[in-house]
C-alpha atoms as a PDB file:
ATOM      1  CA  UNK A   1      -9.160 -26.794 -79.245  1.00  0.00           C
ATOM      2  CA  UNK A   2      -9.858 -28.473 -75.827  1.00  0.00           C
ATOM      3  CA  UNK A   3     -13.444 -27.401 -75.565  1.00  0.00           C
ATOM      4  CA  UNK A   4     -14.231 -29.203 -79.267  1.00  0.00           C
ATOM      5  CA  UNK A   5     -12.678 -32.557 -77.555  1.00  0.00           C
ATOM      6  CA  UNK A   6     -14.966 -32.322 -74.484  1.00  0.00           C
ATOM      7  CA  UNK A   7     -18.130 -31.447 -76.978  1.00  0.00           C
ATOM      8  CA  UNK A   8     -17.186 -34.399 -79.285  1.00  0.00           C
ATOM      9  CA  UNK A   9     -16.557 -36.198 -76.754  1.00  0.00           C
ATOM     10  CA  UNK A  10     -19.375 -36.251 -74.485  1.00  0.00           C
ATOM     11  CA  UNK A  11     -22.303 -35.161 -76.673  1.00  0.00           C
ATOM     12  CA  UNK A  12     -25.261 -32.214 -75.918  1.00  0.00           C
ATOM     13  CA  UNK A  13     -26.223 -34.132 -72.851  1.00  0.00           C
ATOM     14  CA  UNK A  14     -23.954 -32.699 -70.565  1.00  0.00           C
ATOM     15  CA  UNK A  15     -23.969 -33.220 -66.657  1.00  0.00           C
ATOM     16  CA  UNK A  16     -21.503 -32.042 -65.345  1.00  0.00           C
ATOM     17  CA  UNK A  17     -19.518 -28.720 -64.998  1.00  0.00           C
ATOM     18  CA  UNK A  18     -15.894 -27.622 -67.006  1.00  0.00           C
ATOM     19  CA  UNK A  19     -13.445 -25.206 -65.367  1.00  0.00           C
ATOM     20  CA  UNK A  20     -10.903 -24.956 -67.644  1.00  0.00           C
ATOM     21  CA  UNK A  21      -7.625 -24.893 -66.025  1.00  0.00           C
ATOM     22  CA  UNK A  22      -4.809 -22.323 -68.147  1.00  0.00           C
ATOM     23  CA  UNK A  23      -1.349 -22.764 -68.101  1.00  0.00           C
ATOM     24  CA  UNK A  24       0.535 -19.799 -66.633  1.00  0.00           C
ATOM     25  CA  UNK A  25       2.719 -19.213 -69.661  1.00  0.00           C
ATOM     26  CA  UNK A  26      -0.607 -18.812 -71.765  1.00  0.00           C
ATOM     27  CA  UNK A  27      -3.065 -17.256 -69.187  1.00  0.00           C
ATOM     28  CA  UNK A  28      -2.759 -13.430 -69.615  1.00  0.00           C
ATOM     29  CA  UNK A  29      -3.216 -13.898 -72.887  1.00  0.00           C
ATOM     30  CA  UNK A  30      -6.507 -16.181 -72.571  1.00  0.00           C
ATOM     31  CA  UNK A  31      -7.969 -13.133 -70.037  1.00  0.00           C
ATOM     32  CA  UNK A  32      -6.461 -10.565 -72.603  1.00  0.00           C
ATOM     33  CA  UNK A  33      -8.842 -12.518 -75.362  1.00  0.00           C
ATOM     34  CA  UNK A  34     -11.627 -12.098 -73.100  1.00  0.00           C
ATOM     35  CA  UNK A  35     -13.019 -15.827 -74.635  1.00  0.00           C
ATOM     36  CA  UNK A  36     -16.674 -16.314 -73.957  1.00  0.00           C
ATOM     37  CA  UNK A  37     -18.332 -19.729 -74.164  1.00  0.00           C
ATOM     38  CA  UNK A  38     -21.694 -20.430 -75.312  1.00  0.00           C
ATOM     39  CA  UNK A  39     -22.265 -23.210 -73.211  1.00  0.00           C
ATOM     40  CA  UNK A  40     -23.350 -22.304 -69.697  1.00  0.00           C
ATOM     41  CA  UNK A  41     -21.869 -25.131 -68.415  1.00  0.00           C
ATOM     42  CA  UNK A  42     -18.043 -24.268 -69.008  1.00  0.00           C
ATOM     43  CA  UNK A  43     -15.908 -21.331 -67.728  1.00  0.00           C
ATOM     44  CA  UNK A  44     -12.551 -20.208 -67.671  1.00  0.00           C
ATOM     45  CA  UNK A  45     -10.698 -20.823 -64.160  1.00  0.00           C
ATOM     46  CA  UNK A  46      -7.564 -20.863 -62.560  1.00  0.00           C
ATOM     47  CA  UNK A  47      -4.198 -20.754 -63.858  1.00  0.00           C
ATOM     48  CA  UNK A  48      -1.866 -24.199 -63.755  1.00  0.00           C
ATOM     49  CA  UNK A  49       1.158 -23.711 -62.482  1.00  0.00           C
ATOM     50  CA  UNK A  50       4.401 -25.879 -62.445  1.00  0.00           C
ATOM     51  CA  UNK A  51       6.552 -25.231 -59.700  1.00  0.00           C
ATOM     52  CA  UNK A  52       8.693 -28.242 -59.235  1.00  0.00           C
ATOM     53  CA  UNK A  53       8.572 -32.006 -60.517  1.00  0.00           C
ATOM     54  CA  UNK A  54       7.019 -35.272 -58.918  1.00  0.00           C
ATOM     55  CA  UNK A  55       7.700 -37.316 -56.468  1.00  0.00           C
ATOM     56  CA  UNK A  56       7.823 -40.260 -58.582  1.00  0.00           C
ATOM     57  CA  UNK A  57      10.980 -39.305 -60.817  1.00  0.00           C
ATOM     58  CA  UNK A  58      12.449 -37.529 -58.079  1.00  0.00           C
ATOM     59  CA  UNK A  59      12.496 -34.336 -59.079  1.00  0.00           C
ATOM     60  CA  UNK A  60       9.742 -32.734 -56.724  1.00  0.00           C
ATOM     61  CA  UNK A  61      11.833 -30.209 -54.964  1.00  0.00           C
ATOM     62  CA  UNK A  62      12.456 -31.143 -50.978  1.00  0.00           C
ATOM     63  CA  UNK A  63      14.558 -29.436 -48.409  1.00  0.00           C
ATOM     64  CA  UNK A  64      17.031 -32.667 -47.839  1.00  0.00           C
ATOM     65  CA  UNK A  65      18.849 -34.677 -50.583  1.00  0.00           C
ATOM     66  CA  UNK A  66      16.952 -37.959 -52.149  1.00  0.00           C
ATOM     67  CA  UNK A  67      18.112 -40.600 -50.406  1.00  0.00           C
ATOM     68  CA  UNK A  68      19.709 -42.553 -52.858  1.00  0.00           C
ATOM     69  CA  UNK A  69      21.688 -39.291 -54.512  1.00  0.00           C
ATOM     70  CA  UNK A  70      22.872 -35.323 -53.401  1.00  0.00           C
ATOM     71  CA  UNK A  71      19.747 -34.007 -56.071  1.00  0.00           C
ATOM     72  CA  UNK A  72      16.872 -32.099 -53.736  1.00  0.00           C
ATOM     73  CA  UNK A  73      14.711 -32.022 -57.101  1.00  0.00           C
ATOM     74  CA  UNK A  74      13.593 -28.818 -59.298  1.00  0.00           C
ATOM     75  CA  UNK A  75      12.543 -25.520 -59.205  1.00  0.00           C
ATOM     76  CA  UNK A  76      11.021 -24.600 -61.785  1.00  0.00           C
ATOM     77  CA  UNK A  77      10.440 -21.027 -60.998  1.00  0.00           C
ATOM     78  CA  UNK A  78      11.781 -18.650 -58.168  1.00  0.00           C
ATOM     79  CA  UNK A  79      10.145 -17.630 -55.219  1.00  0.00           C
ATOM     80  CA  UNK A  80       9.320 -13.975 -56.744  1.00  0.00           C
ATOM     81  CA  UNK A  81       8.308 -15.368 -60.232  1.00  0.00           C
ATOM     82  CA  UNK A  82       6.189 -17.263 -58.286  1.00  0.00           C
ATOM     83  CA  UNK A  83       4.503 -14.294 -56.096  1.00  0.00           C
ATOM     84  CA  UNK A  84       4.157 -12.713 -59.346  1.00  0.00           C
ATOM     85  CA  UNK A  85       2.170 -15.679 -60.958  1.00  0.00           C
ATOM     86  CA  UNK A  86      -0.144 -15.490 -57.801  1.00  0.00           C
ATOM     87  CA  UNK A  87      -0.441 -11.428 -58.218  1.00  0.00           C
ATOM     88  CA  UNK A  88      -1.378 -12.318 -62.229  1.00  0.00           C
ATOM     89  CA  UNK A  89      -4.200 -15.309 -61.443  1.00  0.00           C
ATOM     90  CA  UNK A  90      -5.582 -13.039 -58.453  1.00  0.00           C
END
């Protein structure tokens, strides 16, 4: 689990605060299991969501072609799966 890595990790002395980020195919059911965390200084937050690729392997969708081929990236989701993602974190 991600919260024993940060514990082992870093020790009782903590100083600084964790919002744990969820990814959207996972988040409704981390709300669903309603997950409390002893430790004051770590709470669940926003949901992570992947709507394209990066810039760096070209696959960050853009409006025009990459320059160097006729690819304008990828989409990972469409515009309404996407409004509904933002209705579902809200």
């Amino acid at each position: 689990m991600p919260l024993d890595a940060y514990l082992n990790t870093l020790g009782k002395d903590m100083k600084f605060r964790v919002n744990l980020l969820t990814h959207e195919q996972v988040y409704e059911d981390v709300v669903q299991a309603e997950k409390t965390y002893k430790e004051n200084f770590v709470e669940r937050d926003a949901m992570k969501i992947f709507a394209d690729g990066a810039f760096g392997a070209k696959t960050a969708l853009v409006s025009e072609p990459y320059e160097d081929s006729a690819d304008k990236g990828l989409q990972i989701h469409t515009v309404e799966k996407l409004e509904q993602l933002v209705q579902t974190a809200s």
